[in-house]
C-alpha atoms as a PDB file:
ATOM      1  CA  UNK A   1       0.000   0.000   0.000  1.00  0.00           C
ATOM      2  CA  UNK A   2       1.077   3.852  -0.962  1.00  0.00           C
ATOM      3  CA  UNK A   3       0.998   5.731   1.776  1.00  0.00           C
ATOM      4  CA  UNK A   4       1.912   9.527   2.101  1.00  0.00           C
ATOM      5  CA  UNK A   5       3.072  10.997   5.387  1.00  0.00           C
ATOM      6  CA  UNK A   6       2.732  14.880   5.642  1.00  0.00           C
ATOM      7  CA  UNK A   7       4.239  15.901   9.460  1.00  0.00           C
ATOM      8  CA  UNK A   8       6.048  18.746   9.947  1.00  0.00           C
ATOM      9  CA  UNK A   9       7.868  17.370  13.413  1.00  0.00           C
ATOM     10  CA  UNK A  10      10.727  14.873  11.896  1.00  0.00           C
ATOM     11  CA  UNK A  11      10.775  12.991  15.200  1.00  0.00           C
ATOM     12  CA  UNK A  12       7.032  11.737  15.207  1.00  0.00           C
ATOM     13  CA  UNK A  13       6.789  11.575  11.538  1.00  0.00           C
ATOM     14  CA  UNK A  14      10.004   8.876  11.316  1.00  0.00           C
ATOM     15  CA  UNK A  15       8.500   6.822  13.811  1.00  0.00           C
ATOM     16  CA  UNK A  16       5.103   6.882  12.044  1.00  0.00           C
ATOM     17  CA  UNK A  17       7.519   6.097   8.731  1.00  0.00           C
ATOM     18  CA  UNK A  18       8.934   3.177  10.472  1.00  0.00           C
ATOM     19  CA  UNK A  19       6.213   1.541  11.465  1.00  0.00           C
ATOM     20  CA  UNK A  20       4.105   1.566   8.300  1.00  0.00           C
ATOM     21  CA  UNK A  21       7.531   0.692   6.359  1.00  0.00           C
ATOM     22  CA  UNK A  22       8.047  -2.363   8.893  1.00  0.00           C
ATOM     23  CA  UNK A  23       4.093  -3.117   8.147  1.00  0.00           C
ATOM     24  CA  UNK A  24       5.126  -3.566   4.221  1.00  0.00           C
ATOM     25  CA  UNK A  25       3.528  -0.142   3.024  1.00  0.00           C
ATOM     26  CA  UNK A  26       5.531   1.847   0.874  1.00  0.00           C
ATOM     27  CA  UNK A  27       5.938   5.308   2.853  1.00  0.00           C
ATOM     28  CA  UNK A  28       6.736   9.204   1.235  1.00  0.00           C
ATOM     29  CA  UNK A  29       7.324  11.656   3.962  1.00  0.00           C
ATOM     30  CA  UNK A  30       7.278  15.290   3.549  1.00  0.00           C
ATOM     31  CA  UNK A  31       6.384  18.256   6.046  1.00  0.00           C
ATOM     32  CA  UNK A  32       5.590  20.490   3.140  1.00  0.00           C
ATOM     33  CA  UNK A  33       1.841  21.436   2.302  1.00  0.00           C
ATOM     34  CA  UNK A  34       2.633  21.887  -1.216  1.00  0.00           C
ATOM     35  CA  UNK A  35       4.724  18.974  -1.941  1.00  0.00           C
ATOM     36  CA  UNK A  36       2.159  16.787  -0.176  1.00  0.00           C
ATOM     37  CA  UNK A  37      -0.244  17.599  -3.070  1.00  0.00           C
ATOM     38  CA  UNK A  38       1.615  17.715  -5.592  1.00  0.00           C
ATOM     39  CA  UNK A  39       2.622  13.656  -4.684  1.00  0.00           C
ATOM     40  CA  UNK A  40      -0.383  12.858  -4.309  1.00  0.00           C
ATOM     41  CA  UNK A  41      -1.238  14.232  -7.857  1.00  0.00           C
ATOM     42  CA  UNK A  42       1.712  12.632  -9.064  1.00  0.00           C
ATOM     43  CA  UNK A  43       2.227   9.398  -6.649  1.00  0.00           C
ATOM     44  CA  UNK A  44      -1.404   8.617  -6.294  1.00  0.00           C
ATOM     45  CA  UNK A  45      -1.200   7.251  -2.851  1.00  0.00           C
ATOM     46  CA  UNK A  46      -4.027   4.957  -1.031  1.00  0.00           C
ATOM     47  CA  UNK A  47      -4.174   7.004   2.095  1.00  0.00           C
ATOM     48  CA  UNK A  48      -2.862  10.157   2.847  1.00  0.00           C
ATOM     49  CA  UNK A  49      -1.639  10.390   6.837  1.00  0.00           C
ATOM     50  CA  UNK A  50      -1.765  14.421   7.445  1.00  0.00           C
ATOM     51  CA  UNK A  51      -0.689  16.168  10.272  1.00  0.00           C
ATOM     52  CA  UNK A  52      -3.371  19.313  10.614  1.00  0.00           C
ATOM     53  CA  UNK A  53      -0.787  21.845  12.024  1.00  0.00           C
ATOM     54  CA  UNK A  54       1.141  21.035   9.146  1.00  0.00           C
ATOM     55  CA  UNK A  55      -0.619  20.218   5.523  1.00  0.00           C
ATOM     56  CA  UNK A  56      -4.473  20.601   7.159  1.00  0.00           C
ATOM     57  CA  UNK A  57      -5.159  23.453   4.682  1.00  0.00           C
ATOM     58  CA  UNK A  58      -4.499  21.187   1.645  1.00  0.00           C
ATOM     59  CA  UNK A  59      -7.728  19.006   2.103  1.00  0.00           C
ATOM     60  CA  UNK A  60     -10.165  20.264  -0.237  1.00  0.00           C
ATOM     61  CA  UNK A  61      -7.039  20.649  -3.161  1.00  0.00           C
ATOM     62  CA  UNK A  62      -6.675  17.095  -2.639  1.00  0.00           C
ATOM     63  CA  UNK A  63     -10.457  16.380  -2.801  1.00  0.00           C
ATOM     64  CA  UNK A  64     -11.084  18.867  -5.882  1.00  0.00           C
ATOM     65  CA  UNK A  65      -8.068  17.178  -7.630  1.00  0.00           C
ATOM     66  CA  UNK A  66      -9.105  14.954 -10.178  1.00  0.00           C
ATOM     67  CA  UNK A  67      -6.593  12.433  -9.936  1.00  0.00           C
ATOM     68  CA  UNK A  68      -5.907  13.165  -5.981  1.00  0.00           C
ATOM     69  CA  UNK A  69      -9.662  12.789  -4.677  1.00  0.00           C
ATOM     70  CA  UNK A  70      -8.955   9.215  -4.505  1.00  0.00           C
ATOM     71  CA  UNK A  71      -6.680   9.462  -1.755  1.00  0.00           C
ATOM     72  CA  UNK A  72      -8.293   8.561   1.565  1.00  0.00           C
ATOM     73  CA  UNK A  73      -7.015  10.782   3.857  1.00  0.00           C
ATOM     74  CA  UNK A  74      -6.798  10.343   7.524  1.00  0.00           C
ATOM     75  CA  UNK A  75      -5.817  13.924  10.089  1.00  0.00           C
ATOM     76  CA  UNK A  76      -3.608  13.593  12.797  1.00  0.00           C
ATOM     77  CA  UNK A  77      -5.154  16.181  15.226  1.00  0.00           C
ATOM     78  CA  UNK A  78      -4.533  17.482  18.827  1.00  0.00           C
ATOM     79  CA  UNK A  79      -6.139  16.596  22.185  1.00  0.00           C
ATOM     80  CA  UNK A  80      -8.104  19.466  21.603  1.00  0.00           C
ATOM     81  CA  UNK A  81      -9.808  18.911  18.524  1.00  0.00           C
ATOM     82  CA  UNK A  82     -14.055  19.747  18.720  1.00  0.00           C
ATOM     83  CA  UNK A  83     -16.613  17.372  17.825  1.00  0.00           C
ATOM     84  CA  UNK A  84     -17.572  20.482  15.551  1.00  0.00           C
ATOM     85  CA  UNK A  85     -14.197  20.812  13.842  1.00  0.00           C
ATOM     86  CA  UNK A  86     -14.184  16.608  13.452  1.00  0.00           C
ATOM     87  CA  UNK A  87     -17.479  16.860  11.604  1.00  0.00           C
ATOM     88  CA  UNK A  88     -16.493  20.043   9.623  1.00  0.00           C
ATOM     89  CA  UNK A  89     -13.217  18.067   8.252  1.00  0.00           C
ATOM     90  CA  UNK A  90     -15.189  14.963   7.585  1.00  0.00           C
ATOM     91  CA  UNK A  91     -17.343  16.932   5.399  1.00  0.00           C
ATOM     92  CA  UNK A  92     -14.302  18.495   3.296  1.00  0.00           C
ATOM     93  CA  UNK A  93     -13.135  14.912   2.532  1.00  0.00           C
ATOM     94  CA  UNK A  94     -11.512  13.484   5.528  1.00  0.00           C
ATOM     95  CA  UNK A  95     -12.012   9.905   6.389  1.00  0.00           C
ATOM     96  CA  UNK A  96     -10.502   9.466  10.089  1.00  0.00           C
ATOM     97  CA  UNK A  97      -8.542  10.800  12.786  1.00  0.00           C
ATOM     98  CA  UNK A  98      -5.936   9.775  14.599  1.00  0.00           C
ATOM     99  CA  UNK A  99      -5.701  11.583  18.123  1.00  0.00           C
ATOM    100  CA  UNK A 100      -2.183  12.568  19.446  1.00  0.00           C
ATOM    101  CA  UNK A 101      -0.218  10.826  21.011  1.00  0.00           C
ATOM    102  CA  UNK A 102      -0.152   7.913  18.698  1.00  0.00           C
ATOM    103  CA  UNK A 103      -0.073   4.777  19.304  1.00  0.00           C
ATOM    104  CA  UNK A 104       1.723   2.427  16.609  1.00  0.00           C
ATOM    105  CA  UNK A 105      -0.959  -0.363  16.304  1.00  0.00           C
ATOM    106  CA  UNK A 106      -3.609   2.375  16.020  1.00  0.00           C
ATOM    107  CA  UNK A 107      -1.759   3.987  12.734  1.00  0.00           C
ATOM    108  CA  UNK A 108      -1.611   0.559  11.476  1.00  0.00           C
ATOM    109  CA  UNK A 109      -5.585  -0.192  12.055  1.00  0.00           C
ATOM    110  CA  UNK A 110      -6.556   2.886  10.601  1.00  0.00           C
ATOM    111  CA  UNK A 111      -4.455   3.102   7.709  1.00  0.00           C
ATOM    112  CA  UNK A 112      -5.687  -0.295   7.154  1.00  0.00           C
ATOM    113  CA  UNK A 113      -9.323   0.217   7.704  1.00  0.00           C
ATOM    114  CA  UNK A 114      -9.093   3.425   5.172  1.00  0.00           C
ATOM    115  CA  UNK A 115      -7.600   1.415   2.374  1.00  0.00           C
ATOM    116  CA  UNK A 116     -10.709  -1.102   2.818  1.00  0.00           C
ATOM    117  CA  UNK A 117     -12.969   1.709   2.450  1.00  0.00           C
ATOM    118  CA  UNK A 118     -11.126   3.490  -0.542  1.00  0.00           C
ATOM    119  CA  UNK A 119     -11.594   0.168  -2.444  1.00  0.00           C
ATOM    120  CA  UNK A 120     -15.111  -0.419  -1.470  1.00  0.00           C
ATOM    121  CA  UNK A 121     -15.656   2.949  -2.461  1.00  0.00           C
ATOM    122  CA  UNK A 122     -13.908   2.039  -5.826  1.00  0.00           C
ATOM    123  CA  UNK A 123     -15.899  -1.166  -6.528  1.00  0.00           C
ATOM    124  CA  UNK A 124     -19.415   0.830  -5.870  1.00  0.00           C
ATOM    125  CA  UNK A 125     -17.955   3.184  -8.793  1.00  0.00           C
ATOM    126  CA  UNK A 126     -17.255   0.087 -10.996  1.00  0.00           C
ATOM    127  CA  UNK A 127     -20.658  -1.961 -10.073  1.00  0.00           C
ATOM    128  CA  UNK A 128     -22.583   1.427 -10.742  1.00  0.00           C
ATOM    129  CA  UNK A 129     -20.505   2.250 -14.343  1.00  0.00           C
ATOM    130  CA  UNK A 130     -20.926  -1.411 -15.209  1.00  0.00           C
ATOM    131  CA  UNK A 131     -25.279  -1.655 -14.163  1.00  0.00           C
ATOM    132  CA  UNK A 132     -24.997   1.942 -16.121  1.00  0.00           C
ATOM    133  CA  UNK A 133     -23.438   0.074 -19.134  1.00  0.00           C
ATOM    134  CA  UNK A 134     -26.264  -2.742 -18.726  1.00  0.00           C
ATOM    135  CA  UNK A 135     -29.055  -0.208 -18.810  1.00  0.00           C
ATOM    136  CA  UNK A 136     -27.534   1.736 -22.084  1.00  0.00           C
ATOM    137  CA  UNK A 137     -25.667  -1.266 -24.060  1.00  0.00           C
ATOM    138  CA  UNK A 138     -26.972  -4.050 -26.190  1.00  0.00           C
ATOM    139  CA  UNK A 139     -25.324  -7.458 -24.439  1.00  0.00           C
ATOM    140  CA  UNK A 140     -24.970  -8.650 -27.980  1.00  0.00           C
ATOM    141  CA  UNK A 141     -23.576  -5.952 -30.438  1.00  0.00           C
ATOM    142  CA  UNK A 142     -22.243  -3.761 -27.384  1.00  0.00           C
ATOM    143  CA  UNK A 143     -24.345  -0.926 -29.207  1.00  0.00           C
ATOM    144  CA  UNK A 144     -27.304   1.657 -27.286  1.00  0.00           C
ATOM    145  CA  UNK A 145     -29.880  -0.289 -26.905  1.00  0.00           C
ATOM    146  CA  UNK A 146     -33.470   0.497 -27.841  1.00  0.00           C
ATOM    147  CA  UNK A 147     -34.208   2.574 -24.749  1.00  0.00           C
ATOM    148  CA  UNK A 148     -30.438   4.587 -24.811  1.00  0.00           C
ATOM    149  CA  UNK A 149     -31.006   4.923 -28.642  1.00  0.00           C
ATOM    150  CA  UNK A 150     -34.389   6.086 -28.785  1.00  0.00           C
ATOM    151  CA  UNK A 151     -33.788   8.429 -25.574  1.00  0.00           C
ATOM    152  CA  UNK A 152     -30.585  10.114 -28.107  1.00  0.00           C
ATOM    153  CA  UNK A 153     -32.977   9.972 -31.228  1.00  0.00           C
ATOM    154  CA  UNK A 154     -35.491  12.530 -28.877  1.00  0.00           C
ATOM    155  CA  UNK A 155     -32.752  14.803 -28.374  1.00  0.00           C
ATOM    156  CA  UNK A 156     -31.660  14.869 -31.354  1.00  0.00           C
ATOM    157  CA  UNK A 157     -34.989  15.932 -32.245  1.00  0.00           C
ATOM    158  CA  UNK A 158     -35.248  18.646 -30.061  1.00  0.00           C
ATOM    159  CA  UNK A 159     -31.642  20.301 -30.883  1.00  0.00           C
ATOM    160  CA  UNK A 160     -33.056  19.877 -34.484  1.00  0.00           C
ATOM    161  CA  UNK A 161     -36.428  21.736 -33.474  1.00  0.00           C
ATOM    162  CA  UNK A 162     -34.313  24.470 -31.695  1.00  0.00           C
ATOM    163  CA  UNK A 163     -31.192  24.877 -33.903  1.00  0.00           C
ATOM    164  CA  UNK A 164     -32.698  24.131 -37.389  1.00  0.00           C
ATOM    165  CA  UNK A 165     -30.429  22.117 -38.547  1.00  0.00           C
ATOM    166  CA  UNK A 166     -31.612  18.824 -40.783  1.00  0.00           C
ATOM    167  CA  UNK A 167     -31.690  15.434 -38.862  1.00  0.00           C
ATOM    168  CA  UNK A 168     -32.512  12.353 -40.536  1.00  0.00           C
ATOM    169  CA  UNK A 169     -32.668   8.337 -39.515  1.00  0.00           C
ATOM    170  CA  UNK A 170     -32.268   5.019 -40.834  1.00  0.00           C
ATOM    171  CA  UNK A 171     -34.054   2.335 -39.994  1.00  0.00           C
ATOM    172  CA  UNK A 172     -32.340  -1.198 -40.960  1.00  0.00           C
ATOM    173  CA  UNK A 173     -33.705  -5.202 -41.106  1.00  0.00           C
ATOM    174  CA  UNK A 174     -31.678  -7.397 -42.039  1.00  0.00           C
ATOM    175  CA  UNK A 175     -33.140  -9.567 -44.679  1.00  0.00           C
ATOM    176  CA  UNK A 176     -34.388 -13.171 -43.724  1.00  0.00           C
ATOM    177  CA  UNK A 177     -33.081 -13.642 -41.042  1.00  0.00           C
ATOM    178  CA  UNK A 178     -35.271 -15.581 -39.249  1.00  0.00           C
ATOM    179  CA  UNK A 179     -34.333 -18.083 -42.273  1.00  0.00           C
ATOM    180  CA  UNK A 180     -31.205 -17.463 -40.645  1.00  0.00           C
ATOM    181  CA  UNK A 181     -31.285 -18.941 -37.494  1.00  0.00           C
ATOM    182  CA  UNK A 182     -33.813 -21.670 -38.492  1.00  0.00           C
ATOM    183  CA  UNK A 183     -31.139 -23.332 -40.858  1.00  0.00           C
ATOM    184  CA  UNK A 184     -27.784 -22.265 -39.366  1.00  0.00           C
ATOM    185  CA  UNK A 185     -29.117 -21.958 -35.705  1.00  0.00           C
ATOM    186  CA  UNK A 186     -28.709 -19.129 -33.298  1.00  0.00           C
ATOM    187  CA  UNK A 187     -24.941 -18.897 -32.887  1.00  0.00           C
ATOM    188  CA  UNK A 188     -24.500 -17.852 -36.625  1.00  0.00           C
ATOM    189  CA  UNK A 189     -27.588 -15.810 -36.136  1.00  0.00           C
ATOM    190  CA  UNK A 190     -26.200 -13.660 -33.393  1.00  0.00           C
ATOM    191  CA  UNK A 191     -22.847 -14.058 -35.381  1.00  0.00           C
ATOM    192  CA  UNK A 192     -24.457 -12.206 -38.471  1.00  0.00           C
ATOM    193  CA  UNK A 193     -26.038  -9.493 -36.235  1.00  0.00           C
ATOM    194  CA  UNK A 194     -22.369  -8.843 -34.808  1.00  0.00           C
ATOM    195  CA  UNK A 195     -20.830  -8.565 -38.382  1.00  0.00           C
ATOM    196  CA  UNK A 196     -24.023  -6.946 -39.792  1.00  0.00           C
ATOM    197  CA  UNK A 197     -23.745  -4.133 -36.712  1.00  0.00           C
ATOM    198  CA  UNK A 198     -19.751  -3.796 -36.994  1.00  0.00           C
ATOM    199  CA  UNK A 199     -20.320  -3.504 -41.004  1.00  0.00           C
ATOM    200  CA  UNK A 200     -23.559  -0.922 -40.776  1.00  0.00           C
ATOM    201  CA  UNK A 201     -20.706   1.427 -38.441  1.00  0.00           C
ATOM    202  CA  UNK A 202     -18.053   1.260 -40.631  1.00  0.00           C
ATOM    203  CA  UNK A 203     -18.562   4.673 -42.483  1.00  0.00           C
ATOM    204  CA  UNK A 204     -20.506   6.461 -39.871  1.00  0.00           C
ATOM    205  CA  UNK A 205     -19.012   9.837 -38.653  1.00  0.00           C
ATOM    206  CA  UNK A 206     -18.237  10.176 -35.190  1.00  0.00           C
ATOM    207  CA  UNK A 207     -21.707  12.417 -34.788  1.00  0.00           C
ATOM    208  CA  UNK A 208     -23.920   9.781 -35.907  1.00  0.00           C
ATOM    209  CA  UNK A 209     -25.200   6.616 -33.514  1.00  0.00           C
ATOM    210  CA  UNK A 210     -25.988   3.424 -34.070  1.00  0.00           C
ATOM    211  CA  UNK A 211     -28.482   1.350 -32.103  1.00  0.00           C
ATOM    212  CA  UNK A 212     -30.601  -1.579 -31.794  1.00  0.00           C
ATOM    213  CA  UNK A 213     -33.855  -1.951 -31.655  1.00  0.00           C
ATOM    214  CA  UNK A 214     -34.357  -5.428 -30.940  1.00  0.00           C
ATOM    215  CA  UNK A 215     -33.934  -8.456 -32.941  1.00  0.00           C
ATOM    216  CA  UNK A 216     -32.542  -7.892 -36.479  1.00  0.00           C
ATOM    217  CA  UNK A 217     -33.801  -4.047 -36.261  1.00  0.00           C
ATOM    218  CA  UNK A 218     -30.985  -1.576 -36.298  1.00  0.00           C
ATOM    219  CA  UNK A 219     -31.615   2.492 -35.914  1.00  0.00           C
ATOM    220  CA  UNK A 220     -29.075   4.787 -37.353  1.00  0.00           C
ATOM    221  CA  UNK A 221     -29.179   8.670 -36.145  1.00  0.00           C
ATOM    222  CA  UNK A 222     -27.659  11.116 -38.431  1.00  0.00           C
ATOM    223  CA  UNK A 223     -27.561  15.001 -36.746  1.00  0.00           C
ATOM    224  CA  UNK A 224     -27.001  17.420 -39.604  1.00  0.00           C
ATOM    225  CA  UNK A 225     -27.526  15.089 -42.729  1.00  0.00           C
ATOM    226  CA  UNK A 226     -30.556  16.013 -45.005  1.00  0.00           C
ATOM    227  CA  UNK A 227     -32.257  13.299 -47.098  1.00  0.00           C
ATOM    228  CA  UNK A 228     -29.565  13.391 -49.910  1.00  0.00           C
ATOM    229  CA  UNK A 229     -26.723  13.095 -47.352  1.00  0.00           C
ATOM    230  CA  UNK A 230     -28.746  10.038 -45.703  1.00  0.00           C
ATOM    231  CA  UNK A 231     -29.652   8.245 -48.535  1.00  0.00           C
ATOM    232  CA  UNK A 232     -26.150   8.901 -49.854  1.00  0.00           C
ATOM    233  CA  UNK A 233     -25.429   7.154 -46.219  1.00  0.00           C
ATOM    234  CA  UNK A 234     -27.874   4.153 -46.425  1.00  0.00           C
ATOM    235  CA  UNK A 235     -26.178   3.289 -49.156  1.00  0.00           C
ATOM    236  CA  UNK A 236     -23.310   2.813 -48.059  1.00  0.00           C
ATOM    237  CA  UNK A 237     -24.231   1.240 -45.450  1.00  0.00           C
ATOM    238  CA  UNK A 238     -26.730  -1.149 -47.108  1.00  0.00           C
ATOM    239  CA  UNK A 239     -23.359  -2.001 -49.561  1.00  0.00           C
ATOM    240  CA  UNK A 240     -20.962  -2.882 -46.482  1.00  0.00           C
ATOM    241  CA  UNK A 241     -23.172  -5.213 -44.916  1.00  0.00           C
ATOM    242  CA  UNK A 242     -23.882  -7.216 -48.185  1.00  0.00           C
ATOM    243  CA  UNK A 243     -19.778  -7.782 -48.549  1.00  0.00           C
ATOM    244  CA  UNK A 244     -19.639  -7.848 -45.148  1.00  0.00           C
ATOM    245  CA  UNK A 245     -17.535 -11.285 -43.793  1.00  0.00           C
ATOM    246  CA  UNK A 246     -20.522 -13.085 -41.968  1.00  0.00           C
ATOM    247  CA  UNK A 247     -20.898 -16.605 -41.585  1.00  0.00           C
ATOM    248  CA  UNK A 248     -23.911 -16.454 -43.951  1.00  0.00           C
ATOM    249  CA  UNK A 249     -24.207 -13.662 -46.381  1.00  0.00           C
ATOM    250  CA  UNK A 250     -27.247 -11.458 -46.104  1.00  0.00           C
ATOM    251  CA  UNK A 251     -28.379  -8.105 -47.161  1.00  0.00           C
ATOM    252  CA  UNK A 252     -30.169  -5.549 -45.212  1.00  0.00           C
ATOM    253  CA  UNK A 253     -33.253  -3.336 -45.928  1.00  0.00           C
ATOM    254  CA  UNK A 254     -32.925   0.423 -45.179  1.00  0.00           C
ATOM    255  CA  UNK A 255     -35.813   2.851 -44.790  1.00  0.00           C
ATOM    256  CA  UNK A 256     -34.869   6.611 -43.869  1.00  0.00           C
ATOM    257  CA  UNK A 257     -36.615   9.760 -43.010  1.00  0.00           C
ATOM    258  CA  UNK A 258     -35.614  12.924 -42.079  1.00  0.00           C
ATOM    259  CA  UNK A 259     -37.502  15.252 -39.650  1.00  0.00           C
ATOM    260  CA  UNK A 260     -39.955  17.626 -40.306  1.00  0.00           C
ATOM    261  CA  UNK A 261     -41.210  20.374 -38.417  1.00  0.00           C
ATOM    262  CA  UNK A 262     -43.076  20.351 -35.589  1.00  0.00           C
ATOM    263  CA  UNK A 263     -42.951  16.344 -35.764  1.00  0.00           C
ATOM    264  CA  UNK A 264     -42.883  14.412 -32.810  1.00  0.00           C
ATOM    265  CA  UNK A 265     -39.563  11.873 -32.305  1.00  0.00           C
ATOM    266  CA  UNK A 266     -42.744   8.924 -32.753  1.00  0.00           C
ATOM    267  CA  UNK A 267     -44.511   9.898 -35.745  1.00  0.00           C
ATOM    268  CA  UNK A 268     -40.080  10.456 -37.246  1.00  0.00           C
ATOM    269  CA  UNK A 269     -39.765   7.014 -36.185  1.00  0.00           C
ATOM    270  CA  UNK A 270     -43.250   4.997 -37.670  1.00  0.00           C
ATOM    271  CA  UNK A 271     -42.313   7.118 -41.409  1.00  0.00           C
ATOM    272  CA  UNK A 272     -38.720   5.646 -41.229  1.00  0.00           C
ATOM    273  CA  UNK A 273     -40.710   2.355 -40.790  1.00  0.00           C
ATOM    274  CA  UNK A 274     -42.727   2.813 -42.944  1.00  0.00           C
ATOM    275  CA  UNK A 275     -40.103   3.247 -45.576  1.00  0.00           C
ATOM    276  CA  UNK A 276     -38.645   0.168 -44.359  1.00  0.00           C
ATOM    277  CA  UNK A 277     -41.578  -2.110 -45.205  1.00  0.00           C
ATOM    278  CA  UNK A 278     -41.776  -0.509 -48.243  1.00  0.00           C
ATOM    279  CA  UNK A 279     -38.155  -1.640 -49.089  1.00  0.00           C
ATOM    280  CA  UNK A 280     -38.976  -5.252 -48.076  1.00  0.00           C
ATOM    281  CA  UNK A 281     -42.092  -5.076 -50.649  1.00  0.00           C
ATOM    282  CA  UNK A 282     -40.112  -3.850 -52.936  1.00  0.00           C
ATOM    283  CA  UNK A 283     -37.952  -7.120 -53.189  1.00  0.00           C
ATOM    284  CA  UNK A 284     -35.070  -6.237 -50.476  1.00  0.00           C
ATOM    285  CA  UNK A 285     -31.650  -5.087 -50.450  1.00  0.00           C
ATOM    286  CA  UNK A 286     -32.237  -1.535 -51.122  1.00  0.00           C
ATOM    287  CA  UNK A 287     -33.057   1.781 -49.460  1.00  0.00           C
ATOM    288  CA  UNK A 288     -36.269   3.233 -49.711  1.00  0.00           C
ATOM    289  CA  UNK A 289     -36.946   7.267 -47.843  1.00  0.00           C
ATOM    290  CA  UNK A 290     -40.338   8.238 -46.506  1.00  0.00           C
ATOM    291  CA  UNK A 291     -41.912  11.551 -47.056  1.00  0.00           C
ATOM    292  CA  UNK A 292     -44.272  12.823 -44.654  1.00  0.00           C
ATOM    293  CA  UNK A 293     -47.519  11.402 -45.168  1.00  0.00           C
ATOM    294  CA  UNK A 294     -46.077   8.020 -46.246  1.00  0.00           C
ATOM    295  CA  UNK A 295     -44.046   6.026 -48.600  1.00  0.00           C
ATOM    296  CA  UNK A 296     -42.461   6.716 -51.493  1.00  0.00           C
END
């Protein structure tokens, strides 16, 4: 364990030192306030043993750093300290105290116990990123699923309502594909979606997202594109997937719209659908845009 020692009396500071050192942890001492935060910009250390009279100013740097705040820090306080002070620090970030004099096994329990709680704290982070992940990503394809994608397509709409700017979307099938998994069986099903998804993103600007619907649906957002652009981009895309490398070939079917005003992100979304079925009547493996009151 990193552990940085800020004390400005050198006495009680190497005896602290020595007995973390004999305890395994890897010890930097200092009595400066400003090279204390600086290492712990720099060293990144798992707890932070601060002497108040020495480096207590430098607690809310360290918590307002973004690579410090990590740090659990633990003040080494006076006699004297006030319940009132104790629960002031504790709100600016500190974790413990130690009370002076003290007493070797005591640095050693607390140190400990703060290091436990700094990667507690760290797993909560990771388990709530990674339940995040699960309520925005497709398990499959790894892309926004149809609640993250349809949530983006609604902004999009509004910044296109506000701004003025052209917005269009593609909505993509691909072609038989429940012939797919009935004669090669799921695992080359989900295979195809994978290469189909990978292949549909392979031209997209940075800008644009990609999502899934559900099953072999696909929605494509394009900010700033007006229907030339987007057909021009359903293309493309319609031409990757069918060379795409899949472990069956298959084609997709591409309807696109592109908003009108005053249109709700819904009635968007049925006209790209709409455009879509008319593709598949239309014999597949093309792209087909909607206009406002229907098909074309």
């Amino acid at each position: 364990m990193r552990v940085l020692l800020a004390h400005a009396l050198t006495p009680k500071r190497r005896r602290i030192a020595r007995v973390l050192t004999a305890a395994g942890h890897e010890v930097f001492e200092t009595d400066d306030a400003g090279e204390a935060l600086a290492r712990c910009r720099s060293w990144a250390p798992d707890v932070a043993l601060i002497h108040a009279e020495c480096c207590g100013e430098i607690i809310c740097d360290i918590k307002s750093d973004p690579v410090a705040y990590g740090t659990a820090v633990i003040m080494i306080e006076r006699p004297e300290l006030s319940p009132e002070a104790a629960v002031a620090g504790m709100r600016k970030g500190v974790q413990d105290y130690l009370i002076e004099p003290v007493a070797d096994g005591e640095v050693l329990t607390r140190v400990e116990a703060a290091s436990r709680t700094k990667e507690l704290q760290h797993e909560l982070v990771a388990q709530g990123a990674r339940l995040e992940a699960l309520l925005r990503e497709d398990a499959l394809t790894g892309l926004s699923n149809r609640r993250a994608i349809l949530t983006q397509m609604a902004g999009m709409v509004s910044g296109a309502r506000r701004h003025g700017h052209p917005f269009s979307i593609a909505v993509c099938d691909i072609d038989h594909f429940k012939r797919v998994n009935d004669t090669h069986g799921h695992k080359a099903g989900d295979e195809v979606l994978v290469a189909a998804a990978h292949a549909m993103g392979t031209h997209l600007r940075q800008e644009d997202q990609l999502g899934r619907l559900g099953g072999e649906e696909f929605l494509v957002l394009l900010p700033d594109t007006d229907a030339d652009s987007a057909m021009a981009a359903a293309e493309r895309m319609r031409e990757e997937v069918a060379h795409a490398s899949t472990p069956v070939p298959v084609t997709v079917s591409i309807g696109i719209a592109t908003w009108e005003d005053a249109e709700t992100p819904e009635a968007f979304l049925a006209r790209a659908d709409e455009a879509l079925y008319a593709a598949k009547d239309a014999g597949r493996d093309r792209v087909l845009a909607a206009t406002l009151h229907g098909r074309t």
